[in-house]
N, C-alpha and C. Protein backbone atom coordinates (compact mmCIF):
# COMPACT_ATOMS: atom_id res chain seq x y z
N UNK A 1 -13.63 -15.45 2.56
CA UNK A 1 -12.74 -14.98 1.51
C UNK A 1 -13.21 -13.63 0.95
N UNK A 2 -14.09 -13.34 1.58
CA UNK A 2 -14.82 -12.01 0.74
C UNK A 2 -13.73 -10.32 1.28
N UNK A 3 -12.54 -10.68 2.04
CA UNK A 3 -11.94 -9.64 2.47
C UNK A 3 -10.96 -9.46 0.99
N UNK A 4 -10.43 -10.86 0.84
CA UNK A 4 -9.83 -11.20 -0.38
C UNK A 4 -10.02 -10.79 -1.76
N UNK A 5 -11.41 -11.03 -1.66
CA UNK A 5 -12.23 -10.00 -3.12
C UNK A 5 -12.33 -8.81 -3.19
N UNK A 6 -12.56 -8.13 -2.19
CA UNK A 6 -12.39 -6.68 -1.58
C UNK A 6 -11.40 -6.15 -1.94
N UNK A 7 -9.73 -6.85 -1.30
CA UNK A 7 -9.10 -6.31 -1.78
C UNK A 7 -8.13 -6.29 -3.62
N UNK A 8 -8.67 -7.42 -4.13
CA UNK A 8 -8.54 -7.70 -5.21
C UNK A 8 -9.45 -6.46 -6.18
N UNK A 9 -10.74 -6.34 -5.84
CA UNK A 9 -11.45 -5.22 -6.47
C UNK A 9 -10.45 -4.16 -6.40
N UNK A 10 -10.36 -3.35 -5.11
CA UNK A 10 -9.68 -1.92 -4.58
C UNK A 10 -8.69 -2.12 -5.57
N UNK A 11 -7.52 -3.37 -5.88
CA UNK A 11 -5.93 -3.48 -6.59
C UNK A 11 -6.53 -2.51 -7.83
N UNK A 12 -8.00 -2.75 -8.70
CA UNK A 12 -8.56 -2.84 -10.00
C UNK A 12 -8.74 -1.12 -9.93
N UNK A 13 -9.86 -0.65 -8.71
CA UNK A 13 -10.39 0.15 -9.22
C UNK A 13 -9.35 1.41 -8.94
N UNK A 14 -8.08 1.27 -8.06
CA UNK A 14 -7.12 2.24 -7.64
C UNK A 14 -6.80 3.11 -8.82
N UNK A 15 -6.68 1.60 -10.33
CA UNK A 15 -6.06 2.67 -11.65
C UNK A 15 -7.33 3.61 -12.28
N UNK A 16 -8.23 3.70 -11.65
CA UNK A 16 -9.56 4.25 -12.24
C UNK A 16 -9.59 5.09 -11.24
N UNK A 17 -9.45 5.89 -10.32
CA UNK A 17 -9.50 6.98 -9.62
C UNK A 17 -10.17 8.10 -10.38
N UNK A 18 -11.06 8.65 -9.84
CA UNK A 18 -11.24 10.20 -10.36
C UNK A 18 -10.12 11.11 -10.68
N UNK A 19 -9.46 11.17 -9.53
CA UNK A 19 -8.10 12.11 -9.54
C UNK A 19 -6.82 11.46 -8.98
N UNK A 20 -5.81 11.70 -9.54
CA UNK A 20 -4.62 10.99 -8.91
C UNK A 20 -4.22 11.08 -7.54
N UNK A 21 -4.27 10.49 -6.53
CA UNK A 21 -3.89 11.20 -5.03
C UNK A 21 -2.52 11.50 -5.10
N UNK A 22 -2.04 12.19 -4.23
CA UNK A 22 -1.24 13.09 -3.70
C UNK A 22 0.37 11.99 -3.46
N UNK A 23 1.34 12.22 -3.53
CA UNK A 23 2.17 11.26 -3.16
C UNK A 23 2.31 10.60 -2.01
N UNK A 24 1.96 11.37 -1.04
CA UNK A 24 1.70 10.72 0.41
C UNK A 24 0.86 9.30 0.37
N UNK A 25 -0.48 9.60 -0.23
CA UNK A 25 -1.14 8.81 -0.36
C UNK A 25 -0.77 7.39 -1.13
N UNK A 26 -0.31 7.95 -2.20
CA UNK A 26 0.23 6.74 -3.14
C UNK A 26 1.47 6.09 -2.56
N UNK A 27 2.02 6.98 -1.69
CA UNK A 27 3.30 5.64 -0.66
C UNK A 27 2.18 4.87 -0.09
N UNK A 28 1.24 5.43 0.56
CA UNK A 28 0.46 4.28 1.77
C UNK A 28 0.10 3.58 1.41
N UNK A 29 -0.68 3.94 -0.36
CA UNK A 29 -1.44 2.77 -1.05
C UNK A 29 0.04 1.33 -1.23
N UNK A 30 0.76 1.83 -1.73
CA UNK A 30 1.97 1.02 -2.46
C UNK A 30 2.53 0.15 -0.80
N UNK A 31 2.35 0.80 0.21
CA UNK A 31 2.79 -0.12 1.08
C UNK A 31 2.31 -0.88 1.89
N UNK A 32 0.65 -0.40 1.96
CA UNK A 32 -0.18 -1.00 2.46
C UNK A 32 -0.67 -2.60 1.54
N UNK A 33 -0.15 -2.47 0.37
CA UNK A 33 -0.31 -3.62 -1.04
C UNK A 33 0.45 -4.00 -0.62
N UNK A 34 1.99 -3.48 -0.47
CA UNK A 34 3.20 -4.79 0.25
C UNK A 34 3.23 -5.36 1.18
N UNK A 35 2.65 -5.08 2.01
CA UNK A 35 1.99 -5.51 3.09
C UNK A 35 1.54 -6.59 2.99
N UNK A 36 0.46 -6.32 2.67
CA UNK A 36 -0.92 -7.23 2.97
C UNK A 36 -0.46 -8.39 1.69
N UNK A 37 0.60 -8.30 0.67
CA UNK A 37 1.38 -8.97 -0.26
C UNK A 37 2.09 -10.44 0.36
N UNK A 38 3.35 -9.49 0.59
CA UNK A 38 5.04 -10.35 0.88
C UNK A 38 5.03 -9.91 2.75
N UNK A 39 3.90 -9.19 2.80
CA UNK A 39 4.80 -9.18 4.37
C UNK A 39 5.47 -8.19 5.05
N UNK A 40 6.24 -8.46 6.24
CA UNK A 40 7.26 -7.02 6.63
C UNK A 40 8.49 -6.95 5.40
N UNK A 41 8.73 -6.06 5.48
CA UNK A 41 9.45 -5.56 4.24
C UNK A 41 11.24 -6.02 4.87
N UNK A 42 11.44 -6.30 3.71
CA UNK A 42 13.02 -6.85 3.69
C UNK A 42 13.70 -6.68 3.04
N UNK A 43 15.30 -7.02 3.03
CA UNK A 43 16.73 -6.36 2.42
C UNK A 43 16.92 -5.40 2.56
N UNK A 44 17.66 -4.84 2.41
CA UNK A 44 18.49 -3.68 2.63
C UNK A 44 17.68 -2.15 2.13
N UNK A 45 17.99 -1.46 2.99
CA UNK A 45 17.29 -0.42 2.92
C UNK A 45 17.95 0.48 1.47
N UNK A 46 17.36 0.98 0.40
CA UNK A 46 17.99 1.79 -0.76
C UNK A 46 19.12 2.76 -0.05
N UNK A 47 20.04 3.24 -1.13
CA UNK A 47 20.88 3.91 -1.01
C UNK A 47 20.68 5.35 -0.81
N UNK A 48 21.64 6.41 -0.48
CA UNK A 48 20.97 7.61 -0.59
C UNK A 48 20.22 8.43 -1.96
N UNK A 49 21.12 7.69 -2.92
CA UNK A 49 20.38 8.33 -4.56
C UNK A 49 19.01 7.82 -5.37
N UNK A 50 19.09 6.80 -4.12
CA UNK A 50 17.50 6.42 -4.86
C UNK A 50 16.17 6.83 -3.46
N UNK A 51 16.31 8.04 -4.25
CA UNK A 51 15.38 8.71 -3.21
C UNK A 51 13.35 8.17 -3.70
N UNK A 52 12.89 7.80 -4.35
CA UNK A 52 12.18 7.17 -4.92
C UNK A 52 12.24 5.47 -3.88
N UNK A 53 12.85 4.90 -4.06
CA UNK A 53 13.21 3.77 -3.57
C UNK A 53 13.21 3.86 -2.04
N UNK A 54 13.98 4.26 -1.26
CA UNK A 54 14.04 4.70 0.26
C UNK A 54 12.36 5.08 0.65
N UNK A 55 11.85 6.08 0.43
CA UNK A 55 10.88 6.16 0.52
C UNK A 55 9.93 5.67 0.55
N UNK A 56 9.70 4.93 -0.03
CA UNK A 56 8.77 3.40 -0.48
C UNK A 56 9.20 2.44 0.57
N UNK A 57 10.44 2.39 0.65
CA UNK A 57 11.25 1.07 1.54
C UNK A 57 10.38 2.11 2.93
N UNK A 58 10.91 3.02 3.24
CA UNK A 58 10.12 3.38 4.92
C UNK A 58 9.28 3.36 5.08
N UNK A 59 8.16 3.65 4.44
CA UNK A 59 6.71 3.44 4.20
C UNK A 59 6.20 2.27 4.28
N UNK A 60 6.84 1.61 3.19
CA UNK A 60 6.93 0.06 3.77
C UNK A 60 6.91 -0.40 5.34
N UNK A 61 8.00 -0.12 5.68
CA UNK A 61 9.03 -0.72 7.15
C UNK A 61 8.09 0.26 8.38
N UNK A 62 7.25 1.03 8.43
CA UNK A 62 6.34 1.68 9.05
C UNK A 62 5.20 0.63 9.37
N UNK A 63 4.89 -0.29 8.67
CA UNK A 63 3.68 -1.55 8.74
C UNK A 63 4.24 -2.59 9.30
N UNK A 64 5.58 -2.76 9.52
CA UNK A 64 6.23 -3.98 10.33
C UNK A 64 5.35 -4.03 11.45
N UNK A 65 4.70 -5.80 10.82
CA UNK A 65 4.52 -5.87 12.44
C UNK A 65 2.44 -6.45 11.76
N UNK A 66 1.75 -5.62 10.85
CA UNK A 66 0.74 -5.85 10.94
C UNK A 66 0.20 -6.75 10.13
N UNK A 67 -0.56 -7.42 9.86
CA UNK A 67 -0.80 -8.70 9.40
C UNK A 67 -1.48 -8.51 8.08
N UNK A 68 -1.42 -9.32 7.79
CA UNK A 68 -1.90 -9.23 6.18
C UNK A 68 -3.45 -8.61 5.95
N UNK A 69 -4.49 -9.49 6.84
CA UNK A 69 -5.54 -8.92 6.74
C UNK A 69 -5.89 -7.85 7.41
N UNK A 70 -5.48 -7.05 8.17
CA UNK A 70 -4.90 -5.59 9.27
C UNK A 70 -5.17 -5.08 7.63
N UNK A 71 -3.79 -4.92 6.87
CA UNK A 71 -2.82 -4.33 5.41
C UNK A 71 -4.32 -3.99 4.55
N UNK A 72 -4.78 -5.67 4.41
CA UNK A 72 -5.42 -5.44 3.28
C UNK A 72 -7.01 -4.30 3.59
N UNK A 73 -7.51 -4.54 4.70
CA UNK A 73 -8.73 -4.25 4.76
C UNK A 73 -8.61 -2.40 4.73
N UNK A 74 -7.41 -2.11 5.68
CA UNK A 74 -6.90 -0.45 5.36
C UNK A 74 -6.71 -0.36 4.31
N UNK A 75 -6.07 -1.05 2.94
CA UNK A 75 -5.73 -0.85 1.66
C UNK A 75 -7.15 -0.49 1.23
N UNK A 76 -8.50 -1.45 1.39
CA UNK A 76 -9.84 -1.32 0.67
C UNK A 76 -10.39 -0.33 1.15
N UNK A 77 -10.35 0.11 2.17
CA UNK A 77 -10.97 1.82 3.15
C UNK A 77 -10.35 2.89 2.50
N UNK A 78 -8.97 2.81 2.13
CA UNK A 78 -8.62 3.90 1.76
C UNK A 78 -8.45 4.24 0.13
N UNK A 79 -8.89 2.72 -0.35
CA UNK A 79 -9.13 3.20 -2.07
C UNK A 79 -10.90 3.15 -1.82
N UNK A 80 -11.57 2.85 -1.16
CA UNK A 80 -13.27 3.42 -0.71
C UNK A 80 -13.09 4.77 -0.85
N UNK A 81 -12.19 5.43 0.16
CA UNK A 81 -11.94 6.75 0.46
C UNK A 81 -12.11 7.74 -0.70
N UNK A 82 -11.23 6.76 -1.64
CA UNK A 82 -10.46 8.01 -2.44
C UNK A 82 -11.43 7.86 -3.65
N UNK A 83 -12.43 6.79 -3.53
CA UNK A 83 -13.50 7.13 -4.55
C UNK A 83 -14.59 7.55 -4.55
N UNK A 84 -14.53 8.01 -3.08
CA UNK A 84 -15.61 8.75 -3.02
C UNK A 84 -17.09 8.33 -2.72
C-alpha cells in the first residue's frame, strides 16, 4: 500500500509547490489524478465554449487505457519533479 501513500502525500504537497507550474503541466497533474481516480475518462466530450473543460477532457482521454497504479506512480514522479 505504500504506492497509495505516495500518492496521497504528492495529492497534499502539489498545493505547496514552490512555484505554480505551467498549464501544460497542471493538465497532466489533473489527469494523471483522474486517472489513477475514476479511471478512463467518460461522457461526452465538452462543448466548443468550454474551452477549459475540453482540454482537461483530452488530457484526460490521452491516459485511456493505463491503469491506476501506471496514473498514480507518474502522478508522484512528477509532483517529486516539480519539488525539486
Amino acid at each position: 500500500m505504500a504506492l497509495q501513500d505516495d500518492f496521497e502525500q504528492a495529492a497534499k504537497d502539489v498545493t505547496e509547490l514552490p512555484e505554480k507550474p505551467n498549464n501544460d503541466t497542471l493538465l497532466k497533474l489533473y489527469s494523471l489524478y483522474k486517472q489513477s481516480k475514476d479511471g478512463d475518462v467518460s461522457g461526452k466530450r465538452p462543448g466548443m465554449m468550454d474551452l477549459a473543460g475540453r482540454k482537461k477532457y483530452d488530457s484526460w482521454a490521452k491516459l485511456k487505457g493505463t491503469n491506476s497504479e501506471d496514473a498514480m506512480q507518474q502522478y508522484v514522479d512528477l509532483v517529486n519533479e516539480l519539488k525539486g
